[in-house]
C-alpha atoms as a PDB file:
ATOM      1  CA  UNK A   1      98.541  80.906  92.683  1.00  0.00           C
ATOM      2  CA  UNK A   2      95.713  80.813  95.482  1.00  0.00           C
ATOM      3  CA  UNK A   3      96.100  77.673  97.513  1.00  0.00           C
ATOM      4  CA  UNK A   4      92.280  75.689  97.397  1.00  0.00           C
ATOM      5  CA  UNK A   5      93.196  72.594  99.244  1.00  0.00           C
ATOM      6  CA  UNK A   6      91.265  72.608 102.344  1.00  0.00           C
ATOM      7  CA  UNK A   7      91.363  69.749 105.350  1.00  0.00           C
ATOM      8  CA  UNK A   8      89.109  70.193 108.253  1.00  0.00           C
ATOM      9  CA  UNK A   9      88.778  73.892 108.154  1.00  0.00           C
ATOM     10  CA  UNK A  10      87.145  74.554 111.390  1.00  0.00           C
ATOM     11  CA  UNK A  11      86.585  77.813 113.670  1.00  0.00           C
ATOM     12  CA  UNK A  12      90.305  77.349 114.657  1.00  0.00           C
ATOM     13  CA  UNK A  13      92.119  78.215 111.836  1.00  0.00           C
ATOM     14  CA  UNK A  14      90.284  81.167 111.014  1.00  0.00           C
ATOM     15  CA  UNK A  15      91.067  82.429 114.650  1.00  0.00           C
ATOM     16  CA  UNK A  16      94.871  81.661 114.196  1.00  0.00           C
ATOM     17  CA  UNK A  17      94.251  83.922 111.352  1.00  0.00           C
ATOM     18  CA  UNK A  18      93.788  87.167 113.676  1.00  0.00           C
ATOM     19  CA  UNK A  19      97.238  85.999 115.319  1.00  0.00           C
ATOM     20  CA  UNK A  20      95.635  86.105 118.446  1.00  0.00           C
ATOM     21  CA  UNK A  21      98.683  86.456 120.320  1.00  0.00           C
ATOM     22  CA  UNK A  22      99.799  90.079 118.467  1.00  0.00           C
ATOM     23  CA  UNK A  23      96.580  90.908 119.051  1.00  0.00           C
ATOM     24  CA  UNK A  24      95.914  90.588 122.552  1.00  0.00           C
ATOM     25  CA  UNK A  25      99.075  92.546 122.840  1.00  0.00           C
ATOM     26  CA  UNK A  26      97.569  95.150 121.088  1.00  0.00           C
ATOM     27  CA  UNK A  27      94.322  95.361 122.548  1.00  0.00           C
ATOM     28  CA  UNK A  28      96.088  95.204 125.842  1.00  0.00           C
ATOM     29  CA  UNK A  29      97.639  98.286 125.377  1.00  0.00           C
ATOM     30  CA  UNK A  30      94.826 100.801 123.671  1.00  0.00           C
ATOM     31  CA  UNK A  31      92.929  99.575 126.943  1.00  0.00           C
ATOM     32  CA  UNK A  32      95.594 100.858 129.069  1.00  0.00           C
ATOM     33  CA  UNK A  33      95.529 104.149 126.989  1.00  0.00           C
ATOM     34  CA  UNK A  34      91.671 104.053 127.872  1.00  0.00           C
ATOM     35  CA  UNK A  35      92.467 103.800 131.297  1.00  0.00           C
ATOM     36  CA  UNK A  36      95.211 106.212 131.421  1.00  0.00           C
ATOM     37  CA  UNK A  37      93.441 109.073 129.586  1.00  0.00           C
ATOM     38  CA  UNK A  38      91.365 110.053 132.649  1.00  0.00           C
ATOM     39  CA  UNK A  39      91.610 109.960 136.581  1.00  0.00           C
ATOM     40  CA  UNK A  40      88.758 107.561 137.220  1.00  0.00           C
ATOM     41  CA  UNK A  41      86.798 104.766 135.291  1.00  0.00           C
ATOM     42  CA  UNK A  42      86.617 105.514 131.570  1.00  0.00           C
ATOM     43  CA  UNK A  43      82.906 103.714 131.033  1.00  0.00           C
ATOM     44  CA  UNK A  44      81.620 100.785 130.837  1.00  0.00           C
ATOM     45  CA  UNK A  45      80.488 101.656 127.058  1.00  0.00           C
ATOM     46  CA  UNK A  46      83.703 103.017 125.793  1.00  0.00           C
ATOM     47  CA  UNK A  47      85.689 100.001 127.251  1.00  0.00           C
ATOM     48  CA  UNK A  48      83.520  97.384 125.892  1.00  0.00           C
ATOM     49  CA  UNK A  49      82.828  98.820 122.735  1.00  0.00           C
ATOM     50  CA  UNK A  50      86.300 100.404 122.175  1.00  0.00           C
ATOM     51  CA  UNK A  51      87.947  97.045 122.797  1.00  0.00           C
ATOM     52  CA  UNK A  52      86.015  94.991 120.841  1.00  0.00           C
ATOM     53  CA  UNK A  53      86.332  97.829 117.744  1.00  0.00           C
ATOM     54  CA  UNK A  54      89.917  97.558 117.779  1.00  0.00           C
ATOM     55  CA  UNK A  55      90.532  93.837 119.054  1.00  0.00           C
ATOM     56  CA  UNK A  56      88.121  93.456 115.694  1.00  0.00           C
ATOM     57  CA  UNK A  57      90.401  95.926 113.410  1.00  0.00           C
ATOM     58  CA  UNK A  58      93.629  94.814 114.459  1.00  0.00           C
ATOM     59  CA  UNK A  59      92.322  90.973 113.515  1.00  0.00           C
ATOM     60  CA  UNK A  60      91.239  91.704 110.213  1.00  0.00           C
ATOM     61  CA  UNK A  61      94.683  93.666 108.946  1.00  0.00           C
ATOM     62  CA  UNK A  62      96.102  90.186 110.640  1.00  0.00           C
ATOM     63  CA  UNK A  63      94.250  88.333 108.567  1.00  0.00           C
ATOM     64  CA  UNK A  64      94.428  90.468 105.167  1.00  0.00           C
ATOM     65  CA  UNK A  65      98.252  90.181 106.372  1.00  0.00           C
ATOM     66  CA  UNK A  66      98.532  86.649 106.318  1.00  0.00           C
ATOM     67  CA  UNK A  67      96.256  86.675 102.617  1.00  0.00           C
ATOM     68  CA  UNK A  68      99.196  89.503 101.064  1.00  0.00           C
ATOM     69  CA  UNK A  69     102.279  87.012 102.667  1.00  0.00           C
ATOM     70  CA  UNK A  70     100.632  83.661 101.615  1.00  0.00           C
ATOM     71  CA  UNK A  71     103.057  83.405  98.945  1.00  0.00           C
ATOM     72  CA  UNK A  72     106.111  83.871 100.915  1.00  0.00           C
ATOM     73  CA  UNK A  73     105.109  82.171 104.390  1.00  0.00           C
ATOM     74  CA  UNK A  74     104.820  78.917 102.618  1.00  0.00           C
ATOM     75  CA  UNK A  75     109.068  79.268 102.297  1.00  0.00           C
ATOM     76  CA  UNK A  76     109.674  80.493 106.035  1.00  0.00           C
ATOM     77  CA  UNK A  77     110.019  77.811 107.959  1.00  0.00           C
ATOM     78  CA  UNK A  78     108.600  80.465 110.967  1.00  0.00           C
ATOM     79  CA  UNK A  79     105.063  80.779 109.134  1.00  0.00           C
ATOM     80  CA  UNK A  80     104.965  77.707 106.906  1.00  0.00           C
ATOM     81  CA  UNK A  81     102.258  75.869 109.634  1.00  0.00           C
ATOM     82  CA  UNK A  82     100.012  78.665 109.047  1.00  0.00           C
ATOM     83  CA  UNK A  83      96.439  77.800 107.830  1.00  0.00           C
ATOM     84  CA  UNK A  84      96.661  79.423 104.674  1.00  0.00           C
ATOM     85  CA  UNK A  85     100.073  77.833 103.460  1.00  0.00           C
ATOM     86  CA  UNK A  86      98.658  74.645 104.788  1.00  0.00           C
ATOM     87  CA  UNK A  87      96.234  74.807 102.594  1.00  0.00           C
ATOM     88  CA  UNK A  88      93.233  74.747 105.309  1.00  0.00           C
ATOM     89  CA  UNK A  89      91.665  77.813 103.923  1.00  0.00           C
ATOM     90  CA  UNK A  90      91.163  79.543 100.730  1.00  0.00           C
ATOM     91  CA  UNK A  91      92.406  82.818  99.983  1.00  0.00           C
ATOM     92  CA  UNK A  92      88.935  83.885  99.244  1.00  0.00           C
ATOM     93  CA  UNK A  93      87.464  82.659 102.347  1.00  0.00           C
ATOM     94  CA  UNK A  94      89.928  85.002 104.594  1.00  0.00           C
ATOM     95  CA  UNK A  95      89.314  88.058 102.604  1.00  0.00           C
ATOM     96  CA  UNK A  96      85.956  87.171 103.007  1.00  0.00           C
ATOM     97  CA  UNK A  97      86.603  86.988 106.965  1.00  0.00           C
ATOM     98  CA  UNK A  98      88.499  89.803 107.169  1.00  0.00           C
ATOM     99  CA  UNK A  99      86.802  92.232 104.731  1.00  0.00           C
ATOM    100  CA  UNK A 100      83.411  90.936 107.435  1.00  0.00           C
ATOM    101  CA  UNK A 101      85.531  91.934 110.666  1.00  0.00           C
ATOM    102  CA  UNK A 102      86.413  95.154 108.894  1.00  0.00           C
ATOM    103  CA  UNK A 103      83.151  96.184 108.598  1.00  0.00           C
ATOM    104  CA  UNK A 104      81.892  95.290 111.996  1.00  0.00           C
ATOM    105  CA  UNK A 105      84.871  96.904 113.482  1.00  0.00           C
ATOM    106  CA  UNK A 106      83.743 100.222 111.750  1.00  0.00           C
ATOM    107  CA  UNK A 107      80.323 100.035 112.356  1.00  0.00           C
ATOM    108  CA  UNK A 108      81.029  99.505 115.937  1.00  0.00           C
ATOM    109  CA  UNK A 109      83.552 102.741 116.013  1.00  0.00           C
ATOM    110  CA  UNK A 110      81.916 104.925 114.492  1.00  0.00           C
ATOM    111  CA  UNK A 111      78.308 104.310 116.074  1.00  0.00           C
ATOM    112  CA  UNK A 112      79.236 103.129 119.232  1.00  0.00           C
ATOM    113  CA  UNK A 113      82.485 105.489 120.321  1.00  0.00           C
ATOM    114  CA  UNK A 114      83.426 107.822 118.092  1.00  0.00           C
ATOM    115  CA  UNK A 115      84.007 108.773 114.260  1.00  0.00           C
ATOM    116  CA  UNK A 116      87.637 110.453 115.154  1.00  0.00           C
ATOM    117  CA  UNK A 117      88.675 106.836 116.751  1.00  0.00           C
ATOM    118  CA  UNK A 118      87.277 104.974 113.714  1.00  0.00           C
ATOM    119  CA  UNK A 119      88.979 106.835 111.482  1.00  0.00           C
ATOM    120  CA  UNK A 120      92.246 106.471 113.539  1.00  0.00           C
ATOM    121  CA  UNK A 121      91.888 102.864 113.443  1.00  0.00           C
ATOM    122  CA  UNK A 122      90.955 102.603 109.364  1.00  0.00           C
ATOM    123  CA  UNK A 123      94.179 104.366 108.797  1.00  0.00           C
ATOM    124  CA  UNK A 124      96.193 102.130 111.194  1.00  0.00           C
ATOM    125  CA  UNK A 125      94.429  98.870 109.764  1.00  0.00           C
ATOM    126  CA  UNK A 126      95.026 100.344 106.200  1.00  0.00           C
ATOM    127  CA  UNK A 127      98.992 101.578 107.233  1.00  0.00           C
ATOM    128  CA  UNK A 128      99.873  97.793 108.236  1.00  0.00           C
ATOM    129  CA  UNK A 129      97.738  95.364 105.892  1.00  0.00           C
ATOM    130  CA  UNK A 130      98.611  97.349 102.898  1.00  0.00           C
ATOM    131  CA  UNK A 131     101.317 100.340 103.324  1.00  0.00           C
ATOM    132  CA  UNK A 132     103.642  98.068 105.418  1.00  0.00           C
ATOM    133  CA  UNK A 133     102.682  94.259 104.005  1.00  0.00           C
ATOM    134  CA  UNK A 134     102.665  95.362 100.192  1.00  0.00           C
ATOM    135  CA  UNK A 135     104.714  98.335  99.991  1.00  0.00           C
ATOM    136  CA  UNK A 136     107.338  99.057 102.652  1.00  0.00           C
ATOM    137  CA  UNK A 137     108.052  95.810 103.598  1.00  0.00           C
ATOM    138  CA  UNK A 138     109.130  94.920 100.847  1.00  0.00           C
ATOM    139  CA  UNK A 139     110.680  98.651  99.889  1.00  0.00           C
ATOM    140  CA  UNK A 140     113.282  99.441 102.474  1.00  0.00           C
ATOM    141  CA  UNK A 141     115.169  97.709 105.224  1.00  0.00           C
ATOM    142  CA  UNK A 142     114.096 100.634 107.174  1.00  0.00           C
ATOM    143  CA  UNK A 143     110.015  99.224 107.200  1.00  0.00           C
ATOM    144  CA  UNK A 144     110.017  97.893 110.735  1.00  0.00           C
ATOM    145  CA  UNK A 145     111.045 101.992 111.598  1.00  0.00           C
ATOM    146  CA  UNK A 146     108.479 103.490 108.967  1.00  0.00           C
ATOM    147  CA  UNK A 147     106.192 100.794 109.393  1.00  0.00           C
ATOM    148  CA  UNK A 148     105.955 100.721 113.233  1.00  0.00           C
ATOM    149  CA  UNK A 149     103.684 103.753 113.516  1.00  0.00           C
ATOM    150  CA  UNK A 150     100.324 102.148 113.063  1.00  0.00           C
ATOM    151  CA  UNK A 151     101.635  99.418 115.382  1.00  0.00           C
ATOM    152  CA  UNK A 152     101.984 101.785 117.586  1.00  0.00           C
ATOM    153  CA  UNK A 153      98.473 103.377 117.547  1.00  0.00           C
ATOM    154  CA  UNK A 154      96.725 101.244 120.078  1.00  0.00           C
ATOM    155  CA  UNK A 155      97.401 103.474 123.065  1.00  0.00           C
ATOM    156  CA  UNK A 156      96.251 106.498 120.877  1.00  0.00           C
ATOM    157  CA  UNK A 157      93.195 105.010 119.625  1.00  0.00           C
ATOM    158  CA  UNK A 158      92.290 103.746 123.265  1.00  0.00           C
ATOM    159  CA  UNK A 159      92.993 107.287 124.447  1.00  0.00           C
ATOM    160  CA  UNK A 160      90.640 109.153 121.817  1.00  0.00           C
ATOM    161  CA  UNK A 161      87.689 106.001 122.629  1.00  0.00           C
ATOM    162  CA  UNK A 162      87.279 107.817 126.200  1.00  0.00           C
ATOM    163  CA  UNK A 163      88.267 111.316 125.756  1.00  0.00           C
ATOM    164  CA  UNK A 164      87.573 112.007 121.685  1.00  0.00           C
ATOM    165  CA  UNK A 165      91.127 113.490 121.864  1.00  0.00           C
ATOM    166  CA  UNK A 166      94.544 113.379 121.050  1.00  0.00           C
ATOM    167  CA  UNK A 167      96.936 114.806 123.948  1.00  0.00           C
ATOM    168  CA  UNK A 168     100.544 114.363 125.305  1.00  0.00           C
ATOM    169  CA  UNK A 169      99.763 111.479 127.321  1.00  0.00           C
ATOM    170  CA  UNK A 170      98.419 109.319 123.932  1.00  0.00           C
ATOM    171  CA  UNK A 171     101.449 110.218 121.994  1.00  0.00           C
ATOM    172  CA  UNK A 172     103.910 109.277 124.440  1.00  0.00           C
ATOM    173  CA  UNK A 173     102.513 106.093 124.852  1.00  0.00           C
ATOM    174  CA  UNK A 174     102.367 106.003 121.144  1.00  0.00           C
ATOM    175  CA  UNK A 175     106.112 106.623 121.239  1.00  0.00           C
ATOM    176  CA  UNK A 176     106.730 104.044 123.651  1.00  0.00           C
ATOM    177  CA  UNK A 177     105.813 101.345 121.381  1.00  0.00           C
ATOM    178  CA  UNK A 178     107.271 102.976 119.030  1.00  0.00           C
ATOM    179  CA  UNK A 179     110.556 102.901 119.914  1.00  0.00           C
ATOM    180  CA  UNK A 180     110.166  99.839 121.379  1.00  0.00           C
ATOM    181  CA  UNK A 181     109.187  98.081 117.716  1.00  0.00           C
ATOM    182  CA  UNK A 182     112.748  98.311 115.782  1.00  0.00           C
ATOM    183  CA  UNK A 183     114.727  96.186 118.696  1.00  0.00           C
ATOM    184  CA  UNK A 184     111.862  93.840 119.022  1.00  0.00           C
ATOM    185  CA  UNK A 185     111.369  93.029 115.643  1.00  0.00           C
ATOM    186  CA  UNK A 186     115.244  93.315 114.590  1.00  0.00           C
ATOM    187  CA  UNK A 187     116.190  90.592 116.914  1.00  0.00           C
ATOM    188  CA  UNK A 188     113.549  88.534 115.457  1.00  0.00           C
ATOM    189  CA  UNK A 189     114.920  89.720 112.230  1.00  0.00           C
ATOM    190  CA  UNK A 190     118.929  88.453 112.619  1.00  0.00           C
ATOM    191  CA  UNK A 191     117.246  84.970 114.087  1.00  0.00           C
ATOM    192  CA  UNK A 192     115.119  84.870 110.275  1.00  0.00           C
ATOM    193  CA  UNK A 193     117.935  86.389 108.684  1.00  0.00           C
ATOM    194  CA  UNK A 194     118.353  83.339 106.266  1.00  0.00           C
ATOM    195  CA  UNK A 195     114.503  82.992 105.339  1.00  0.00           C
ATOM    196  CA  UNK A 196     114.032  87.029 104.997  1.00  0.00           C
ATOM    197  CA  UNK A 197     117.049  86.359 102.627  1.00  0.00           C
ATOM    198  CA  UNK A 198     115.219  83.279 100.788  1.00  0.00           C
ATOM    199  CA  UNK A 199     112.220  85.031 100.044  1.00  0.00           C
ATOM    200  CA  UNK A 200     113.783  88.758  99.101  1.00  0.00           C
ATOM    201  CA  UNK A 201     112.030  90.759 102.282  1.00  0.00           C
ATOM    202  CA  UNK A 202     115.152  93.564 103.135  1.00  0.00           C
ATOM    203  CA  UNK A 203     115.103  92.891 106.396  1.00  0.00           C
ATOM    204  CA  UNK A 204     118.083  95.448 108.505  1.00  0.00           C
ATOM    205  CA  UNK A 205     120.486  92.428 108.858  1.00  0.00           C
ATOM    206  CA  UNK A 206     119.913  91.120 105.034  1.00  0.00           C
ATOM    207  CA  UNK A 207     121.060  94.371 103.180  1.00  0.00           C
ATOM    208  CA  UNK A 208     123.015  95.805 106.359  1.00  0.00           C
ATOM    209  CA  UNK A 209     124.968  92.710 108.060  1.00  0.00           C
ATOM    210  CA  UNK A 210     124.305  91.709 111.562  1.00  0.00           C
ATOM    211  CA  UNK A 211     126.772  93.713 113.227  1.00  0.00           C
ATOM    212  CA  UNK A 212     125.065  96.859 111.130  1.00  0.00           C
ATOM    213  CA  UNK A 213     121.891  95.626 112.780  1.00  0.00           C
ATOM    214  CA  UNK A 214     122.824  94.694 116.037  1.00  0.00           C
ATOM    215  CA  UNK A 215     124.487  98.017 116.634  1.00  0.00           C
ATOM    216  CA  UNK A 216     120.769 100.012 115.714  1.00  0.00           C
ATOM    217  CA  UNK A 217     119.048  97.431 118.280  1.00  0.00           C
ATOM    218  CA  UNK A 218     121.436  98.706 121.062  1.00  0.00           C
ATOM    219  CA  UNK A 219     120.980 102.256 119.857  1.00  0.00           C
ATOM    220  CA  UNK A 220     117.347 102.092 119.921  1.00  0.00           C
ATOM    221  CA  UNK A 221     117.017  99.882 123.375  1.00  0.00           C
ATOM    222  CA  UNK A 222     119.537 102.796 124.818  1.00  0.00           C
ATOM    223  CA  UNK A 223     116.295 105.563 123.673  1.00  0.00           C
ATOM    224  CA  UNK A 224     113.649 102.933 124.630  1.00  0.00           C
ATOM    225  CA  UNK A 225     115.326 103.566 128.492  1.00  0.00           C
ATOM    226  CA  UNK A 226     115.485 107.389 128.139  1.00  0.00           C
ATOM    227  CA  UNK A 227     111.394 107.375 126.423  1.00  0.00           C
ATOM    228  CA  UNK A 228     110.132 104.933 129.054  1.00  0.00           C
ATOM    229  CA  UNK A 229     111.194 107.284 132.106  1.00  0.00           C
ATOM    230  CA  UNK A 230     109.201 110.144 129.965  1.00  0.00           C
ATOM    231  CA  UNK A 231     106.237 109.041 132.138  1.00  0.00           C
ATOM    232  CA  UNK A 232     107.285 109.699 135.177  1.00  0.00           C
ATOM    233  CA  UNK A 233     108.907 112.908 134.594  1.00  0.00           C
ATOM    234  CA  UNK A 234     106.112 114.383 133.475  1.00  0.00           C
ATOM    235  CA  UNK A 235     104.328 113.185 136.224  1.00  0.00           C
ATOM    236  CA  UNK A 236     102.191 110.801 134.061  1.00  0.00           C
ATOM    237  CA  UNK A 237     102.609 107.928 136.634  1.00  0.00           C
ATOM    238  CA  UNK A 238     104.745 107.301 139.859  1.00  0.00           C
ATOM    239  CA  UNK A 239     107.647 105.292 141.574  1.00  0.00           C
ATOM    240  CA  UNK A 240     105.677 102.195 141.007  1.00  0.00           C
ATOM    241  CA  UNK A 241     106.044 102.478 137.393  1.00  0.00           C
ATOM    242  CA  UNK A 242     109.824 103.930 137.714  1.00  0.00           C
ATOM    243  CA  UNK A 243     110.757 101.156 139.521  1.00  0.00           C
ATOM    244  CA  UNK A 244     109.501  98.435 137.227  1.00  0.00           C
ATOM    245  CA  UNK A 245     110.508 100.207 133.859  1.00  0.00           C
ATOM    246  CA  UNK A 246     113.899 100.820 135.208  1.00  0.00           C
ATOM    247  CA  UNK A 247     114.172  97.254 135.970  1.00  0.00           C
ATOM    248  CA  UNK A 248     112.471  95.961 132.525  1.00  0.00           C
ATOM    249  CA  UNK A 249     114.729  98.229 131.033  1.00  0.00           C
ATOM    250  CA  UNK A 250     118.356  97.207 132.825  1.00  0.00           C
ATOM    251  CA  UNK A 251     116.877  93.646 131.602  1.00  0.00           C
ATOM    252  CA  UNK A 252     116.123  94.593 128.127  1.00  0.00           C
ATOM    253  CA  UNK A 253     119.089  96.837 127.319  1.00  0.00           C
ATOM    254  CA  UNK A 254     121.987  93.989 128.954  1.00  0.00           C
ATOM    255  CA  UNK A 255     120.066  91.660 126.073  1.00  0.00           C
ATOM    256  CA  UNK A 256     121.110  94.051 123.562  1.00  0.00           C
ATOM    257  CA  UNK A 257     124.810  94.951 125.008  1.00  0.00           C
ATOM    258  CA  UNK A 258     124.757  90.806 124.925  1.00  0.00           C
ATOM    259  CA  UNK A 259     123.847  90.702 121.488  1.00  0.00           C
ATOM    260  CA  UNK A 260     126.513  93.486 120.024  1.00  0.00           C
ATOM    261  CA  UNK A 261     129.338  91.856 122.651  1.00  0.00           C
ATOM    262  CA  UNK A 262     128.898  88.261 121.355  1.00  0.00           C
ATOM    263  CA  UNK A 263     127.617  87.795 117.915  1.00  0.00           C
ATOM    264  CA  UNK A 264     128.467  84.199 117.883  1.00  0.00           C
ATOM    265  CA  UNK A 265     125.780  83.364 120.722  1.00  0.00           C
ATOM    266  CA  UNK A 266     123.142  82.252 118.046  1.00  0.00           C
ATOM    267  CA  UNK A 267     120.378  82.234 120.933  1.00  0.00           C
ATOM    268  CA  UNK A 268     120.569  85.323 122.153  1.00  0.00           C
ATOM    269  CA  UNK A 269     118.058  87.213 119.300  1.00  0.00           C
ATOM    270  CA  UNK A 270     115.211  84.552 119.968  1.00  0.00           C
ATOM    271  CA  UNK A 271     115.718  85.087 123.659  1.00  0.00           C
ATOM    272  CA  UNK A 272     115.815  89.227 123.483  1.00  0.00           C
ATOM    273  CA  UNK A 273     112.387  88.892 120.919  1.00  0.00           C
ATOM    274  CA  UNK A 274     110.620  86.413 123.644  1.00  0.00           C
ATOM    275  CA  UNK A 275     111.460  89.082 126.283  1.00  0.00           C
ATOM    276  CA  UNK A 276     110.844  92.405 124.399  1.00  0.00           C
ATOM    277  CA  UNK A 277     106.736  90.735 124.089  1.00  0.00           C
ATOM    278  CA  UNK A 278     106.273  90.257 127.622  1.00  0.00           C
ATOM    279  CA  UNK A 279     108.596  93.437 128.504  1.00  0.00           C
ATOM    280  CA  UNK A 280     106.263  95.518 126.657  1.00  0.00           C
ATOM    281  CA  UNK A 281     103.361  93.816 128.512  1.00  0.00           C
ATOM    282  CA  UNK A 282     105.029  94.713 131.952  1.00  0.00           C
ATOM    283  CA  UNK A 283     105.617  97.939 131.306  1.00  0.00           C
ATOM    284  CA  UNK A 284     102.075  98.871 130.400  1.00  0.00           C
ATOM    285  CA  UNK A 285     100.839  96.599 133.206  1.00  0.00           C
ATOM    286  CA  UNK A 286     102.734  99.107 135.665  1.00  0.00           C
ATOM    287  CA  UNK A 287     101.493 102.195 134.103  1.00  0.00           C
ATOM    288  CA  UNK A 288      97.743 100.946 134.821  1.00  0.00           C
ATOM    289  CA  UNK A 289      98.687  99.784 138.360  1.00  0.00           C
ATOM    290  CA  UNK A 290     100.618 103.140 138.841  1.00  0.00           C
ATOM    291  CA  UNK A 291      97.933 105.257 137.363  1.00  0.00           C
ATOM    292  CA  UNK A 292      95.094 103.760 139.640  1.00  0.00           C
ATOM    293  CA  UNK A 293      96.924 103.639 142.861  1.00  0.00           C
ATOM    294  CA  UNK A 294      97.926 107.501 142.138  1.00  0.00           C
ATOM    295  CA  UNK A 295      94.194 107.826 141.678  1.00  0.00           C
ATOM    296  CA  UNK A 296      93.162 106.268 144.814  1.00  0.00           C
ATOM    297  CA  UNK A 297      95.699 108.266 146.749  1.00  0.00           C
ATOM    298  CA  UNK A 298      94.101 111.510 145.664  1.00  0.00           C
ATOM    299  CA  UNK A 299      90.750 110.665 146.462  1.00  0.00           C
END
């Protein structure tokens, strides 16, 4: 039943509604791909416009997100405060919202940068507000994995805003966060474990066990070191970025080496999800330092 109590609904909630956080984490990193995908500056159009295109996408799949989970964030004590359980919107209102940044978003792609990154965004929007949030989620303890490509987009859709391309350089960034989703999220995951439980979400440590889960985050942080020195192999960036990925990376796999050695340290998930967010942050931080000191070196 849609919640219609609303107290003071003010510009606020409706921006904790694009979980500005996620998204600034997102936007972050398709304007590194922008950056990335050529030697020199990618335009003052296709940075502007590309950013706010996708900042606007990625907002309104946050907020259809939080309109398709209304019913089951009201029971996690972890998204209880949000506006919609609270009661501070309507249901209607935020589709209203997001169905308005959806548009603008679109409009702005295709007219401003270009149809093929439009398009890439639609599908990413579409893959997480409705394929993940209805379907997978919901479908397979495996969602976080299935589900984690059109988090993973960004880079891609900031590559193809500057060049109107897809190359090796997008998709390896794409596979970066790629990887990187399944350990973040799973940590998150064993610290929920009860509320996924409560509400019937098959989260990896609900059907699996912990130790089942904990196990996968270690395998996956062990790939997440091999994919992260991808870049500089291929020559994609330079000892800059080696040095800080390798040392993001000894960080982020001894969390998950902690976490299968001592199951009993209850903290340990919370802390490994609080750094995996600002590891992922780093890392693409270095790649745009990297990539415009290797630039400025060559001029």
């Amino acid at each position: 039943m849609e919640t219609t109590i609303e107290t003071g609904t003010g510009w606020r909630d409706y921006y904790e509604l694009t979980k500005p956080r996620v998204v600034m984490l997102i936007v972050f990193t398709a304007v590194v791909g922008m950056f990335l995908s050529v030697p020199g500056w990618p335009g003052a159009s296709a940075l502007m416009f590309g950013t706010l295109g996708i900042g606007l996408a990625s907002s309104a799949a946050a907020v259809f997100n939080h309109v398709l989970d209304a019913r089951i964030d009201i029971q996690m004590m972890r998204t209880r405060g949000r506006p919609l359980p609270q009661g501070k919107l309507t249901e209607k209102k935020a589709l209203v919202f997001a169905s308005v940044l959806c548009v603008v978003s679109m409009i702005m792609l295709v007219f401003l940068v270009n149809t093929l990154t439009a398009v890439l965004t639609f599908i990413s929007l579409i893959g997480y507000a409705v394929v993940y949030t209805v379907w997978l989620k919901r479908a397979t303890p495996q969602n976080i994995v299935i589900g984690g490509a059109a988090g993973a987009a960004p880079p891609i859709l900031g590559w193809t805003t500057v060049t109107n391309e897809i190359d090796a350089g997008a998709l390896l960034l794409f596979l970066i966060v790629f990887v990187w989703t399944p350990p973040h999220f799973w940590a998150l995951a064993i610290a929920r474990k009860e509320e996924y439980a409560k509400v019937d979400i098959p989260m990896l440590p609900v059907t699996h066990g912990e130790a089942y889960t904990r196990l996968n985050i270690l395998l996956y942080s062990i790939l997440l070191v091999l994919v992260t020195i991808l870049p500089y192999l291929i020559s994609m960036s330079g000892v800059i970025y080696l040095a800080t990925a390798l040392i993001l990376d000894v960080i982020f796999l001894n969390y998950a080496i902690q976490m299968y050695r001592k199951p009993e340290d209850e903290g340990l998930p919370m802390k490994m999800f609080k750094f995996s967010i600002a590891y992922l942050g780093y890392l693409f931080a270095a790649l745009l330092v990297d990539h415009y000191l290797l630039f400025q070196i060559s001029l």
